[in-house]
N, C-alpha and C. Protein backbone atom coordinates (compact mmCIF):
# COMPACT_ATOMS: atom_id res chain seq x y z
N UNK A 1 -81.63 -35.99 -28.09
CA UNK A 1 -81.88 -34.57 -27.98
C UNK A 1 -80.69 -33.82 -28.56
N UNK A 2 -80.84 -32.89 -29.29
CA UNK A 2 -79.79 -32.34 -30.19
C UNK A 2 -80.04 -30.37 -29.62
N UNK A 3 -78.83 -29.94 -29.58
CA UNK A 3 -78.86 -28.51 -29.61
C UNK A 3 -78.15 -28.38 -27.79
N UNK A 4 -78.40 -26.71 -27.23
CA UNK A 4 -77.99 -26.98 -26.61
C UNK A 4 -78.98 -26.63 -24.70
N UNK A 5 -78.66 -26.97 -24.09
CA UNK A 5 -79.08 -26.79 -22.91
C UNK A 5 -78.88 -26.05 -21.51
N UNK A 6 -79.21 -26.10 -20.69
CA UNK A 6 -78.80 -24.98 -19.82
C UNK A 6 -79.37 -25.79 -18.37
N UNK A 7 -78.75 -25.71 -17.53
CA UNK A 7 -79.00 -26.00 -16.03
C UNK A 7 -79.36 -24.58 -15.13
N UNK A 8 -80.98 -24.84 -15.18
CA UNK A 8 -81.48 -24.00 -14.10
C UNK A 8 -81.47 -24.22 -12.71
N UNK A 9 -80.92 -23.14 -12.27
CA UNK A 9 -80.76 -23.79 -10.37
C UNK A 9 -81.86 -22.87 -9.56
N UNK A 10 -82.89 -23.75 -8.65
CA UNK A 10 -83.64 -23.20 -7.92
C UNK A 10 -83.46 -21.88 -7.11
N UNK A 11 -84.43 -21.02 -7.11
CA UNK A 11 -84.29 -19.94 -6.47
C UNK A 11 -84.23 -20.15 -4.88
N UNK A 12 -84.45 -21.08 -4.72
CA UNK A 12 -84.69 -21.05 -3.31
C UNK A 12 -83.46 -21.75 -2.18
N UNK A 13 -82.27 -22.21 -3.14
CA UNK A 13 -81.08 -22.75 -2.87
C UNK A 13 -80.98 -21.96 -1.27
N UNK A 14 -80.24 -22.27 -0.57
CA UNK A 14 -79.95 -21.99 0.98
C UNK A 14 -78.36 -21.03 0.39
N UNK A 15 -78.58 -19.85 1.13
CA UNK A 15 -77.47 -18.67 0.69
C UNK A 15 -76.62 -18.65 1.92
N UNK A 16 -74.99 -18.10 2.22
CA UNK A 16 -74.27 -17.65 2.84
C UNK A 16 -73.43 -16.91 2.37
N UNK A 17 -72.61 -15.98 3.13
CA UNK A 17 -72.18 -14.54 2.86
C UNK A 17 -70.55 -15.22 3.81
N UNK A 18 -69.51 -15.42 3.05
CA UNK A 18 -68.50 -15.87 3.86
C UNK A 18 -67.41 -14.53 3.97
N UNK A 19 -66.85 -14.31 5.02
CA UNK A 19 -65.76 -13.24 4.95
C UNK A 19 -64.42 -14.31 5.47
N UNK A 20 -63.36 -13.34 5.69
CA UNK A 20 -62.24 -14.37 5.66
C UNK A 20 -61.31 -14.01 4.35
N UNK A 21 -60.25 -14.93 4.23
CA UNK A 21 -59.34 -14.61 2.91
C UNK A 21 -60.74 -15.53 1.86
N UNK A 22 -61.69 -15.52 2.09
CA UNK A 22 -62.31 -15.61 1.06
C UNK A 22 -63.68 -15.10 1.08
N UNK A 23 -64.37 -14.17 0.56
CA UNK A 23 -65.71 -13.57 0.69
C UNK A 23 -66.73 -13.29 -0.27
N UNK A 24 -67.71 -13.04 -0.12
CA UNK A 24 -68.40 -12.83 -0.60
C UNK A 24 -69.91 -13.79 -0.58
N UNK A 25 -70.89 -13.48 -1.69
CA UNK A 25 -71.79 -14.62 -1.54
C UNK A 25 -71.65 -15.93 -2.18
N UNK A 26 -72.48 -16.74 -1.48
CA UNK A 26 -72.46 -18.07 -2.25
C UNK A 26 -73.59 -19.09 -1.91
N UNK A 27 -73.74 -19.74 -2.89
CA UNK A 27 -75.29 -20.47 -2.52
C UNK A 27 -74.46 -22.17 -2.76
N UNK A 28 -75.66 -22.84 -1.12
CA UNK A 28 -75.23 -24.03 -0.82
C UNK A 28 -75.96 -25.13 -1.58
N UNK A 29 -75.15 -25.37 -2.58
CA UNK A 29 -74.82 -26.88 -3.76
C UNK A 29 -75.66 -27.87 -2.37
N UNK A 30 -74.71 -28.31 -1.49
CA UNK A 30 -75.33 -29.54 -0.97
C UNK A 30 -74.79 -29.43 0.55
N UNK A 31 -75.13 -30.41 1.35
CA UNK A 31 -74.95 -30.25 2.79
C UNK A 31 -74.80 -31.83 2.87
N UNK A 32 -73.79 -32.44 3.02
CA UNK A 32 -73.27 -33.41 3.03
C UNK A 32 -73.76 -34.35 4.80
N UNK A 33 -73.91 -35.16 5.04
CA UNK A 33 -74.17 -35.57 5.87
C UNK A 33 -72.99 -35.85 7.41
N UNK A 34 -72.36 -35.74 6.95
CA UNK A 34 -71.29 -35.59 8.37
C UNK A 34 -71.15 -33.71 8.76
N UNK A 35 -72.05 -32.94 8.10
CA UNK A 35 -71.69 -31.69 7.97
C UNK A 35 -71.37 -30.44 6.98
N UNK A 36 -70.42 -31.39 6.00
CA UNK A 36 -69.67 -30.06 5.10
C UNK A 36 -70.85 -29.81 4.36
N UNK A 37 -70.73 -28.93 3.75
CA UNK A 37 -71.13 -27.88 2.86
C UNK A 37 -70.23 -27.48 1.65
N UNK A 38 -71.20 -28.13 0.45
CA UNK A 38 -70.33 -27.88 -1.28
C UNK A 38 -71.36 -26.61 -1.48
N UNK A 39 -70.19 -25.35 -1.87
CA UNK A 39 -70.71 -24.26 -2.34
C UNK A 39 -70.26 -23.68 -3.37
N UNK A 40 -70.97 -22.65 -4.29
CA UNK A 40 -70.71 -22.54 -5.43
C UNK A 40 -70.85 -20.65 -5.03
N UNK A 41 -69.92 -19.91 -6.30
CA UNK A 41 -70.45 -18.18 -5.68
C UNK A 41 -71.54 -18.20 -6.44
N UNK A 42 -72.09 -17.17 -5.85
CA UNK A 42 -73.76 -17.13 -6.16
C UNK A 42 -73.56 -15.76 -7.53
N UNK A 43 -74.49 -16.77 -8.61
CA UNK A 43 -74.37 -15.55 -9.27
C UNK A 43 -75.31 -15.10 -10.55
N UNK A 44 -76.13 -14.92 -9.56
CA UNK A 44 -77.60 -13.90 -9.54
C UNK A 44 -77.08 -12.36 -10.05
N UNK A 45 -78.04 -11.54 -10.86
CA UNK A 45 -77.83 -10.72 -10.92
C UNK A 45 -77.75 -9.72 -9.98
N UNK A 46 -78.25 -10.22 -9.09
CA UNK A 46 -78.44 -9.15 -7.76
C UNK A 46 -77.14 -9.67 -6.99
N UNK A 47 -77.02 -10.57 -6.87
CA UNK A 47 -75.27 -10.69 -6.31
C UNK A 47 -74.11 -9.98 -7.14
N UNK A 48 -73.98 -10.20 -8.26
CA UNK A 48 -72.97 -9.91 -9.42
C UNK A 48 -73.24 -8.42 -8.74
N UNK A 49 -74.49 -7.53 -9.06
CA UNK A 49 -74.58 -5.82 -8.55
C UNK A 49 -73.53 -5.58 -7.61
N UNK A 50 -74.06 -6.61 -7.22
CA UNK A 50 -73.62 -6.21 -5.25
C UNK A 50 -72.24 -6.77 -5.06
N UNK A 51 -71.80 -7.15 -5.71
CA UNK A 51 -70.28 -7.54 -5.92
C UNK A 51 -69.22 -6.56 -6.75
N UNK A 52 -70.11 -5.55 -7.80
CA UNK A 52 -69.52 -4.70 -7.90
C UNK A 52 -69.95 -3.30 -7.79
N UNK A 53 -70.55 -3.15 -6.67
CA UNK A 53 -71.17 -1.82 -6.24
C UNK A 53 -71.71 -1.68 -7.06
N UNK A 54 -72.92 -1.83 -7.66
CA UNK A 54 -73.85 -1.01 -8.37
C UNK A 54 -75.32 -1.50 -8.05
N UNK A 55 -75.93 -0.66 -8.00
CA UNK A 55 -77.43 -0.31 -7.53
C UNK A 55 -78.03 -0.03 -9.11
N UNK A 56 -79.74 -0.76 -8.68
CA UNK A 56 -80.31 -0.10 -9.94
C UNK A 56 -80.81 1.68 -10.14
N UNK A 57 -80.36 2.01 -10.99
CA UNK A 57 -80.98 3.70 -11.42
C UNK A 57 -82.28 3.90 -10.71
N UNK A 58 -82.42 5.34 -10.29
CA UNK A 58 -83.90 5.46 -10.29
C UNK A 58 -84.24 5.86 -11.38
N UNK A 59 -85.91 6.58 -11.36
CA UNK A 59 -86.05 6.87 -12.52
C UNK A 59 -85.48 7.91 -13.32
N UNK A 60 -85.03 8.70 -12.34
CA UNK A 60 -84.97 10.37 -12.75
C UNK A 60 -83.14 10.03 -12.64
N UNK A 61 -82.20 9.05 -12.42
CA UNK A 61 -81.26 8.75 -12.82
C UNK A 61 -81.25 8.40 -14.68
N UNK A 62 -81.87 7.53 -14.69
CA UNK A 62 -82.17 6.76 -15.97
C UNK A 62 -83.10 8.35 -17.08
N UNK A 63 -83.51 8.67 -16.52
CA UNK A 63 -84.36 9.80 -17.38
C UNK A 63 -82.75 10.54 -17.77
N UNK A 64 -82.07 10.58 -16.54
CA UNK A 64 -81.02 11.73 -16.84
C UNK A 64 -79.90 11.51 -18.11
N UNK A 65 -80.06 10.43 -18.00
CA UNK A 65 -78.76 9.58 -19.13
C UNK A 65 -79.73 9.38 -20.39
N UNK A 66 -80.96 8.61 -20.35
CA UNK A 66 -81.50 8.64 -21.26
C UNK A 66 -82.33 9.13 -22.19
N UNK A 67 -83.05 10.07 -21.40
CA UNK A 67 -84.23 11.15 -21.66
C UNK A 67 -85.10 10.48 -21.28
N UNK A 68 -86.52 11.17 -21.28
CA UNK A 68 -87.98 10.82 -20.80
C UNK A 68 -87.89 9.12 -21.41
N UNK A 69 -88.75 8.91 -20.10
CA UNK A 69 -89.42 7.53 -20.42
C UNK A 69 -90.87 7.95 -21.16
N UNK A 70 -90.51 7.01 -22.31
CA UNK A 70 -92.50 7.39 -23.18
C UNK A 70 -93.19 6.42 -22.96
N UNK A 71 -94.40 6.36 -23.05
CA UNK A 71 -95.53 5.55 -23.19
C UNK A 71 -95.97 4.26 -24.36
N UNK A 72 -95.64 2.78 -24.02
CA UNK A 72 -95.58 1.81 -24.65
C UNK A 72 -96.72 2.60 -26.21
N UNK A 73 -95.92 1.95 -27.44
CA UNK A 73 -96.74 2.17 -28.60
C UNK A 73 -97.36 0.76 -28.95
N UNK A 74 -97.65 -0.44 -27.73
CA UNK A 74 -98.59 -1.06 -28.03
C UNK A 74 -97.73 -2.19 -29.04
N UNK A 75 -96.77 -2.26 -29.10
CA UNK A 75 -96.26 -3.02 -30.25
C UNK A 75 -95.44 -4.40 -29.98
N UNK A 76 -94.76 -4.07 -28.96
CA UNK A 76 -94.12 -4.89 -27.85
C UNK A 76 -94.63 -5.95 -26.56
């Protein structure tokens, strides 16, 4: 196999939110059998947002910066 590839990780991974000298989100890699937990930061677009305060626009935000939303020309 030639070119290149990408590792998709399930949406449904098991999530935690750690505070402490270390925080934020992170989704659980694996759950080891005596207990521990290998975790990775989670990084979903909706985490990344939420990691740096930002919310999506509404519409009439997005209208304001961009002008009217128009009506698909069918092309796309």
């Amino acid at each position: 196999m030639t070119g290149t590839s990408a590792i998709i990780k399930p949406m449904d991974q098991p999530h935690v939110k750690l505070s402490g000298d270390i925080e934020g989100p992170y989704v659980v890699e694996e759950t080891r059998s005596d207990g521990k937990l290998v975790i990775s930061p989670d990084t979903s677009a909706q985490a990344i947002m939420e990691r740096l305060g930002h919310e999506p626009a509404t519409l009439a935000e997005f209208e304001a910066v961009h002008g009217a939303v128009k009506p698909s020309d069918g092309e796309g």
